[in-house]
Protein backbone atom coordinates (compact mmCIF):
# COMPACT_ATOMS: atom_id res chain seq x y z
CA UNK A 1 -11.01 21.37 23.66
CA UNK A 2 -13.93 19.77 22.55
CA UNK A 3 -15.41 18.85 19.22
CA UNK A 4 -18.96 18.07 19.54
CA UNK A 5 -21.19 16.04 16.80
CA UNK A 6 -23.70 17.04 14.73
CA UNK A 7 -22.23 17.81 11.12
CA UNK A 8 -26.12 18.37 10.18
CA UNK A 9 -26.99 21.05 12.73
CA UNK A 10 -27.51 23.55 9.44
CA UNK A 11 -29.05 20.68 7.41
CA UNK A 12 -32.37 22.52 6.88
CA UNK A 13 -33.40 20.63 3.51
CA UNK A 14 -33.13 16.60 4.89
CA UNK A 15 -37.06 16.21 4.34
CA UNK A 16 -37.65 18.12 1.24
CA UNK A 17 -36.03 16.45 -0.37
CA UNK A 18 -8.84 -9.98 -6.08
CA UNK A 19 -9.23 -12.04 -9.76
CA UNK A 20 -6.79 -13.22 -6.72
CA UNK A 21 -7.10 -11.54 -2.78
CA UNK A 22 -4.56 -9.24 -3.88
CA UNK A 23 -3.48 -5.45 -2.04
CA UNK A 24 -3.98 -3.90 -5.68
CA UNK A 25 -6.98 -1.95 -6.75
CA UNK A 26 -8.66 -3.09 -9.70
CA UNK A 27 -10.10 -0.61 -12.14
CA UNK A 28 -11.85 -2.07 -14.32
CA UNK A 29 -12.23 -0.14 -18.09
CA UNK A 30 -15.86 -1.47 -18.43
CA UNK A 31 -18.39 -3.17 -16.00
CA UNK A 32 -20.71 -5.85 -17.12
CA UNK A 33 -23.69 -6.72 -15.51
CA UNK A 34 -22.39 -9.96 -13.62
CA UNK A 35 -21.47 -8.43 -9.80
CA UNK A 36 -24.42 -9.82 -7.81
CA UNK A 37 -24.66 -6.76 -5.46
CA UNK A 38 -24.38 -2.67 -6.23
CA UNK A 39 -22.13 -0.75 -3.79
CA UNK A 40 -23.49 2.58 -3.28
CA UNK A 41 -21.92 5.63 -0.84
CA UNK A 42 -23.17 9.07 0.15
CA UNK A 43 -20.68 11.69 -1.15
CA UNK A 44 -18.31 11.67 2.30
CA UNK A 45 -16.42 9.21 0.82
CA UNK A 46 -14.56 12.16 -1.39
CA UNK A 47 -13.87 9.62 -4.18
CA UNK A 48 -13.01 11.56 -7.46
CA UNK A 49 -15.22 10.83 -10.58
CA UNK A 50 -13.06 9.16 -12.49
CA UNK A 51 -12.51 6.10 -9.40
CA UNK A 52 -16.65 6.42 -9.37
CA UNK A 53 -16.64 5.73 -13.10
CA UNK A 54 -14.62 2.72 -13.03
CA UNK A 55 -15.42 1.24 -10.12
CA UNK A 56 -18.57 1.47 -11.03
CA UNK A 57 -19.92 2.48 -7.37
CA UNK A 58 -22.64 5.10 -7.28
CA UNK A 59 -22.66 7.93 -5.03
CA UNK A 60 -25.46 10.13 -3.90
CA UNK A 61 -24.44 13.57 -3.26
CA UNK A 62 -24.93 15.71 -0.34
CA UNK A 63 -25.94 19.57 -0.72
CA UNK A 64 -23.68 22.51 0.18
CA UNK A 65 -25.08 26.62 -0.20
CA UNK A 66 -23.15 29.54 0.86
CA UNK A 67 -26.29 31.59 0.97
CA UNK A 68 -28.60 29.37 3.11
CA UNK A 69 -30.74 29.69 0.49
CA UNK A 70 -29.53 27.85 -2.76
CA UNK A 71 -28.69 24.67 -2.51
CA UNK A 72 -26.43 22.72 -5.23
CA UNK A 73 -25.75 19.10 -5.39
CA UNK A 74 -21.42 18.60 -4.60
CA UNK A 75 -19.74 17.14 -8.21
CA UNK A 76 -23.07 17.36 -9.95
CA UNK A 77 -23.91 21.29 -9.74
CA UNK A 78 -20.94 22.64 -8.00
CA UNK A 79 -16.99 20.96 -8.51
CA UNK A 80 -15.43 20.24 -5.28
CA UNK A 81 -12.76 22.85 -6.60
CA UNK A 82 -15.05 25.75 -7.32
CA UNK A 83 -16.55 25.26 -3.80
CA UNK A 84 -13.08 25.62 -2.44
CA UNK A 85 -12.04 28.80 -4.67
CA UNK A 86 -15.32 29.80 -3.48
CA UNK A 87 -14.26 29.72 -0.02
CA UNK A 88 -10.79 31.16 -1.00
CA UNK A 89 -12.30 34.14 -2.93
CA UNK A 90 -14.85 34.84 -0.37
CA UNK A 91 -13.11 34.21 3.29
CA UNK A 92 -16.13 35.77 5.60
CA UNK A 93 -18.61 33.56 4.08
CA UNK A 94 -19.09 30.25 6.10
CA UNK A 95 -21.03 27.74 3.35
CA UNK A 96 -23.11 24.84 5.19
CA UNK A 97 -23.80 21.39 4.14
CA UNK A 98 -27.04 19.50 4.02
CA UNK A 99 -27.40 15.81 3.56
CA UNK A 100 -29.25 13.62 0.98
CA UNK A 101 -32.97 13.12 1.46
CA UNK A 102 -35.06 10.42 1.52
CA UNK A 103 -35.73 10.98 -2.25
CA UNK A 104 -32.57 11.13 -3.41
CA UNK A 105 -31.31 7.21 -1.98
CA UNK A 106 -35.16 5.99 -3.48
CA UNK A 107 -33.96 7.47 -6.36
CA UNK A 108 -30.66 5.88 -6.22
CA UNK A 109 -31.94 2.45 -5.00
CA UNK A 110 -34.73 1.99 -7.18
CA UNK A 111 -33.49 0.97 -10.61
CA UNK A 112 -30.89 -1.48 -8.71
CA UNK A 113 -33.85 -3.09 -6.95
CA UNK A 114 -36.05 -3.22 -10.15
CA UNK A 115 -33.10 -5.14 -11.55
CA UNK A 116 -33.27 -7.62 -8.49
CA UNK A 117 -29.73 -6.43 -7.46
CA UNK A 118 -28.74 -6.72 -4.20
CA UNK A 119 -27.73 -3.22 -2.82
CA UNK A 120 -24.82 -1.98 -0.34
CA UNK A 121 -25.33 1.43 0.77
CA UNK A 122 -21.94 3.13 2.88
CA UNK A 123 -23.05 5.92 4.95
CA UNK A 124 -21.07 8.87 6.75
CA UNK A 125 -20.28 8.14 10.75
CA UNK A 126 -24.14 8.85 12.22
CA UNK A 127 -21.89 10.99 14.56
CA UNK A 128 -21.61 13.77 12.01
CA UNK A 129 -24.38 13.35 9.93
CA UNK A 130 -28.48 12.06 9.27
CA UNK A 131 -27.42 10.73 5.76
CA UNK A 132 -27.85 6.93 7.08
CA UNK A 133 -31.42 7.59 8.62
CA UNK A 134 -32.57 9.05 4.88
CA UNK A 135 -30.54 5.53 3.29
CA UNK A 136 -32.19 3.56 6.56
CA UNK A 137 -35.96 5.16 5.53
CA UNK A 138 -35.59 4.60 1.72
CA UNK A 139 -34.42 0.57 2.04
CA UNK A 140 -37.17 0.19 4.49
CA UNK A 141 -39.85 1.75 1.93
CA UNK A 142 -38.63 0.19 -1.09
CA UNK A 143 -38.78 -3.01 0.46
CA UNK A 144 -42.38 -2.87 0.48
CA UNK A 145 -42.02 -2.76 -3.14
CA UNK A 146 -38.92 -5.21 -3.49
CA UNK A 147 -39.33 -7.71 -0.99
CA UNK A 148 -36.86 -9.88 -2.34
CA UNK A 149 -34.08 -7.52 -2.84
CA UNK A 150 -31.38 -6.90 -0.11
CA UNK A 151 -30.48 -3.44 0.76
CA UNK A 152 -28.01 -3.10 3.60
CA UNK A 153 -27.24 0.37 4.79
CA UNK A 154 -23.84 0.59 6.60
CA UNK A 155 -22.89 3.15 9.06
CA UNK A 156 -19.06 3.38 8.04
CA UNK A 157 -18.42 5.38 11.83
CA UNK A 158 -15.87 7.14 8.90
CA UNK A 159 -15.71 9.87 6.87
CA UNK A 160 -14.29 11.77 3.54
CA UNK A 161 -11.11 10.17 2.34
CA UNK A 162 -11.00 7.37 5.36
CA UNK A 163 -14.69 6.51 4.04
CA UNK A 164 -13.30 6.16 0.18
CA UNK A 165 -10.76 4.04 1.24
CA UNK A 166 -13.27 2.08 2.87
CA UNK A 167 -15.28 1.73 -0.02
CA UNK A 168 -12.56 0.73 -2.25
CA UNK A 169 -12.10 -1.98 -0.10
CA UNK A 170 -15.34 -3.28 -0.35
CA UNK A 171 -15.17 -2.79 -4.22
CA UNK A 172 -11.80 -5.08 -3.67
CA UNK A 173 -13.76 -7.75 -1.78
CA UNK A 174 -16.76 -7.91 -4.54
CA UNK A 175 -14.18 -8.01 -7.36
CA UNK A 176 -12.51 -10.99 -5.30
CA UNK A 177 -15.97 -13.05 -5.57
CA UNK A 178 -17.04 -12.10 -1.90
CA UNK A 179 -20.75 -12.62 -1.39
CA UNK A 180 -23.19 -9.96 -0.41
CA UNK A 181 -22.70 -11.12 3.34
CA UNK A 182 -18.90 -11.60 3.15
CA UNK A 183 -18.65 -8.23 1.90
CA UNK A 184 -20.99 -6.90 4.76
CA UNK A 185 -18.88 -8.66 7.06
CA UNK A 186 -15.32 -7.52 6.08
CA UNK A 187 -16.71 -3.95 5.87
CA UNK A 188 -17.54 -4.41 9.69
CA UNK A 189 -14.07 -6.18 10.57
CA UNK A 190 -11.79 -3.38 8.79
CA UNK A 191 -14.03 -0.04 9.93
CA UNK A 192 -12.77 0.15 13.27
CA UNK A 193 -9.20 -0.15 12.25
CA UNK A 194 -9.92 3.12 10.53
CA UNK A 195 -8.43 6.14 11.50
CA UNK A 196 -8.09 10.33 10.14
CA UNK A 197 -5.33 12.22 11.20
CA UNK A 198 -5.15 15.58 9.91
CA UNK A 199 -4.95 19.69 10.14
CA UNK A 200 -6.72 22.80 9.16
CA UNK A 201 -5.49 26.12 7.80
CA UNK A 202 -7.08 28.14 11.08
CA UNK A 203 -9.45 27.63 13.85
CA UNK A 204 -12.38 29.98 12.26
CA UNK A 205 -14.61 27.37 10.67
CA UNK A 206 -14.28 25.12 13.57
CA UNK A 207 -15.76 27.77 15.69
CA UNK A 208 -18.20 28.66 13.33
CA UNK A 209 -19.40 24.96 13.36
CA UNK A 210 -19.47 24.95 17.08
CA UNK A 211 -17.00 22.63 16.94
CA UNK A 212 -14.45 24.59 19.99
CA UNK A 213 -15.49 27.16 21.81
CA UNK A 214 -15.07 30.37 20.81
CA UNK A 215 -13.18 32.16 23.38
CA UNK A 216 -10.59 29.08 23.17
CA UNK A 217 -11.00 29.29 19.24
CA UNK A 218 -10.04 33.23 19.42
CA UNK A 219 -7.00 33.00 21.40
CA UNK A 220 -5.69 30.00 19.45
CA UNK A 221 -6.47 31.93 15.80
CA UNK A 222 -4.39 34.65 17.48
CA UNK A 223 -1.46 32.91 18.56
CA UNK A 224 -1.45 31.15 15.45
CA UNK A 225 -2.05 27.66 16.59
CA UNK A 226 -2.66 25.05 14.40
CA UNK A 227 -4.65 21.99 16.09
CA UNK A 228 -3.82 17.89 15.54
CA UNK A 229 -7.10 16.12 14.95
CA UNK A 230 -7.95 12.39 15.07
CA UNK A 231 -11.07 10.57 13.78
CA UNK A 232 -11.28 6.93 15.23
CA UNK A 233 -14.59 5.01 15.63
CA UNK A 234 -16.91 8.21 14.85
CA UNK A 235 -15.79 10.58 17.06
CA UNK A 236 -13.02 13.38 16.46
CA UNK A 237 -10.30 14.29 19.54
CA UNK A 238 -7.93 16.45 19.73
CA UNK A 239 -4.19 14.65 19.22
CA UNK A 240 -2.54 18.17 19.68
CA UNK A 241 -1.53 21.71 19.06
CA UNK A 242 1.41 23.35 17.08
CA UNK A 243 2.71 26.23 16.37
CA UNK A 244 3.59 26.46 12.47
CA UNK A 245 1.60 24.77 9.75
CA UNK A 246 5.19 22.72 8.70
CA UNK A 247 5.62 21.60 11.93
CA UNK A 248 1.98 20.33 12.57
CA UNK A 249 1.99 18.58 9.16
CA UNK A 250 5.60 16.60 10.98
CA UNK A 251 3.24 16.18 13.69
CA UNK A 252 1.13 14.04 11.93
CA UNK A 253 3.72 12.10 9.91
CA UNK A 254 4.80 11.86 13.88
CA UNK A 255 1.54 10.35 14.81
CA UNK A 256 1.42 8.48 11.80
CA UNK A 257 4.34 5.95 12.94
CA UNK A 258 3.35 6.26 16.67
CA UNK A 259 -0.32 4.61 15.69
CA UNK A 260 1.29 1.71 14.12
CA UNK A 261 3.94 1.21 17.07
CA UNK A 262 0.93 1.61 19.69
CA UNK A 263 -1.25 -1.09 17.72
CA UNK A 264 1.58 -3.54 16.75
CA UNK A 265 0.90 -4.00 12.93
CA UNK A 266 2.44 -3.06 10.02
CA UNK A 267 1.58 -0.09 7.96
CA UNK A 268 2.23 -2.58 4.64
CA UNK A 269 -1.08 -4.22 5.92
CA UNK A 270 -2.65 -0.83 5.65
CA UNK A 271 -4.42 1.66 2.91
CA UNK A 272 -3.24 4.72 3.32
CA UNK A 273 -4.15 7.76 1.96
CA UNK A 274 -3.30 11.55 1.43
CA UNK A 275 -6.83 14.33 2.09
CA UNK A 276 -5.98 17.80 1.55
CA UNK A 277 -8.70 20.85 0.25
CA UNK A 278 -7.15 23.37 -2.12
CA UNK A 279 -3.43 23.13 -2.33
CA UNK A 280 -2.48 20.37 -4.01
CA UNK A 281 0.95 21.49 -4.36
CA UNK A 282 1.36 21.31 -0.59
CA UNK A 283 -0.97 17.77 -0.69
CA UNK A 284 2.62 16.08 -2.73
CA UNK A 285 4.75 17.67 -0.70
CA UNK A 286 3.23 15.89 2.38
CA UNK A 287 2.91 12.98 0.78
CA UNK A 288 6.16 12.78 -0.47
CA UNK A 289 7.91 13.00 3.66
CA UNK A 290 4.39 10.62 4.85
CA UNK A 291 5.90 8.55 2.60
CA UNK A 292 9.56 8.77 3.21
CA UNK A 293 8.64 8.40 7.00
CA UNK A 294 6.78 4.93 6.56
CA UNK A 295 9.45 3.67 4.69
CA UNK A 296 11.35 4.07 7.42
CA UNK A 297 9.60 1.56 9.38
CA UNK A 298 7.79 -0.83 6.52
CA UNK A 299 7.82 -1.25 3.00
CA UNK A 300 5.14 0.96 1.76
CA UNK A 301 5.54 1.44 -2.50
CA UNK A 302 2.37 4.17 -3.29
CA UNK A 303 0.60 6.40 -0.91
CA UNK A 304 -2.50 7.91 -3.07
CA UNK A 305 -4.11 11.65 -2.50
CA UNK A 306 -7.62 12.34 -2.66
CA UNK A 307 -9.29 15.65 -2.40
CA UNK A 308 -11.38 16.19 0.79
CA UNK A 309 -15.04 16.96 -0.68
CA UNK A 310 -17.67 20.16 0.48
CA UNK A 311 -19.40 17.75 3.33
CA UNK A 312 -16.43 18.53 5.38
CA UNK A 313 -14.56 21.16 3.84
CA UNK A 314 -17.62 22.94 4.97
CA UNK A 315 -16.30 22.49 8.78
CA UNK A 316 -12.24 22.54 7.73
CA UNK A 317 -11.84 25.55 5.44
CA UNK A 318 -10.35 25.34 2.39
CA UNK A 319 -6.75 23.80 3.92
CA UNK A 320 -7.21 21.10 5.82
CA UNK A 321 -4.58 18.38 5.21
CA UNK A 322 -3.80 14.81 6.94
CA UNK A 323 -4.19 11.41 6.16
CA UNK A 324 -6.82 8.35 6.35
CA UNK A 325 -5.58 4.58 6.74
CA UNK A 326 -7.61 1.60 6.93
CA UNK A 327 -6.52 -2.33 7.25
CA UNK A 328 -6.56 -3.67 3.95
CA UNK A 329 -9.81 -6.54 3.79
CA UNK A 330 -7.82 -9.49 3.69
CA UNK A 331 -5.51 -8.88 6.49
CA UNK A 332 -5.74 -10.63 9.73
CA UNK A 333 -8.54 -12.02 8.36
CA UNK A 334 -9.58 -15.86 9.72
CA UNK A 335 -8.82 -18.41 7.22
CA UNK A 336 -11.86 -20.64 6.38
């Protein structure tokens, strides 16, 4: 089974357009203007408005049409769940994603840079996506213009929920007085811990997105098998196959505790995270036994869920499900 690259292959619009070092989040009510550098992400990172809001971190949407033709920016023109009832309503239509342009991060950069703020820009694994070449064009161009400001454009080698929880951490370290290169450098230690294990409904966007074949992709649909996915360091493999949708979601809680016995750390050093598309109902459910499982082998208090955005829900359907976890910033970190 293979699952190639190349999330953009439709993308036909990309030129026209802690306080203490503490494990807990902090969310604060109102931002002044004293944080040296902005953090900035493309939409992959799936992170709900209200987090966006507090955090303060600005995101720059990608596109997503279901008639080739119109294109609407995700959370600004379409909701994440009207592009999935979308999908639900209308099963033989296959929507594509296209990523921000070269516009839309100047846009995004510029009044950051006319304050003299520092930028951070998180971009979607170059694996599936251009979005960091548009970021990559925009900081070179504006720098022209800004010589003295600092924008540094991050290819996570993550994506969707994995690449929020990445973010957050980096929010973390600037809210725990890290400077613009500290923060650069604990996004680079913590990205390869990262890792997406998850599920989709069926095989029929995956072969749509040339992502299996589709004589493999035919047979499996008809025998009903679900597939086990992993994301680690870009790249997506195949963990698996099953032949229920309850027992691939075990599968994964299976997984789950096999990654942390394989790499020898605790999962209480580790953000973890729920991603699911439309049912939400069955995202708590999972969480609830992910979370029951850890527990069986560390202490592990909250597990969150986030909802897996259009830029790939596009490639999933409307029921993928699974789970992102990340090393938290300040473990096995080097003391000064």
């Amino acid at each position: 089974m293979s699952f190639g690259a190349g999330f953009d292959k439709f993308d036909k619009r990309q030129d026209r357009r802690i306080l203490e070092k503490k494990t807990v989040l902090l969310f604060p009510t109102e931002r002044g203007n004293d944080m040296a550098f902005q953090i900035i992400s493309d939409g992959s990172c799936d992170l709900g408005r209200k987090i966006v809001q507090k955090t303060g971190i600005k995101v720059v949407p990608f596109y997503v049409t279901f008639d080739g033709v119109n294109y609407k920016k995700e959370m600004e023109e379409i909701s994440v769940r009207d592009f999935y009832q979308e999908m639900v309503d209308h099963p033989d239509r296959f929507p594509k994603s296209s990523l921000p342009s070269v516009q839309d991060y100047t846009d995004a950069f510029t009044p950051y840079a006319r304050e003299g703020k520092d930028i951070i820009c998180l971009c979607i694994t170059t694996k599936f996506s251009g979005s960091y070449n548009s970021a990559r064009t925009a900081a070179d161009l504006l720098s022209e213009e800004y010589p003295s400001v600092k924008i540094q454009v991050v290819d996570t080698t993550v994506n969707t929920v994995l690449q929020g929880i990445l973010v957050l951490e980096a929010v973390r370290m600037q809210q725990a007085g890290f400077s613009f290169q500290e923060t650069l450098e604990g996004i680079e230690r913590i990205k390869v811990t990262g890792r997406i294990i998850f599920t989709v409904g069926n095989y029929e966007y995956l072969i749509h997105g040339g992502r299996i074949g589709k004589v493999m992709g035919t047979a499996a649909s008809t025998l009903g098998i679900k597939p086990l996915i992993m994301l680690r360091e870009g790249e997506i493999f195949p963990t698996g196959i099953s032949r229920s949708r309850k027992k691939a979601m075990k599968r994964l809680i299976e997984q789950t505790r096999d990654h942390f016995a394989k790499i020898g750390e605790s999962a209480e050093d580790y953000r973890i995270v729920v991603g699911y598309g439309y049912d939400y109902q069955e995202a708590e459910v999972f969480r609830d036994e992910l979370l029951a499982s850890v527990n069986t082998y560390a202490k592990y208090r909250e597990i969150d869920i986030f909802q897996i955005g259009a830029t790939i829900g596009v490639h999933t359907g409307p029921y993928p499900i699974g789970l992102g976890l990340i090393r938290k910033y300040e473990k096995g970190r080097k003391e000064e």
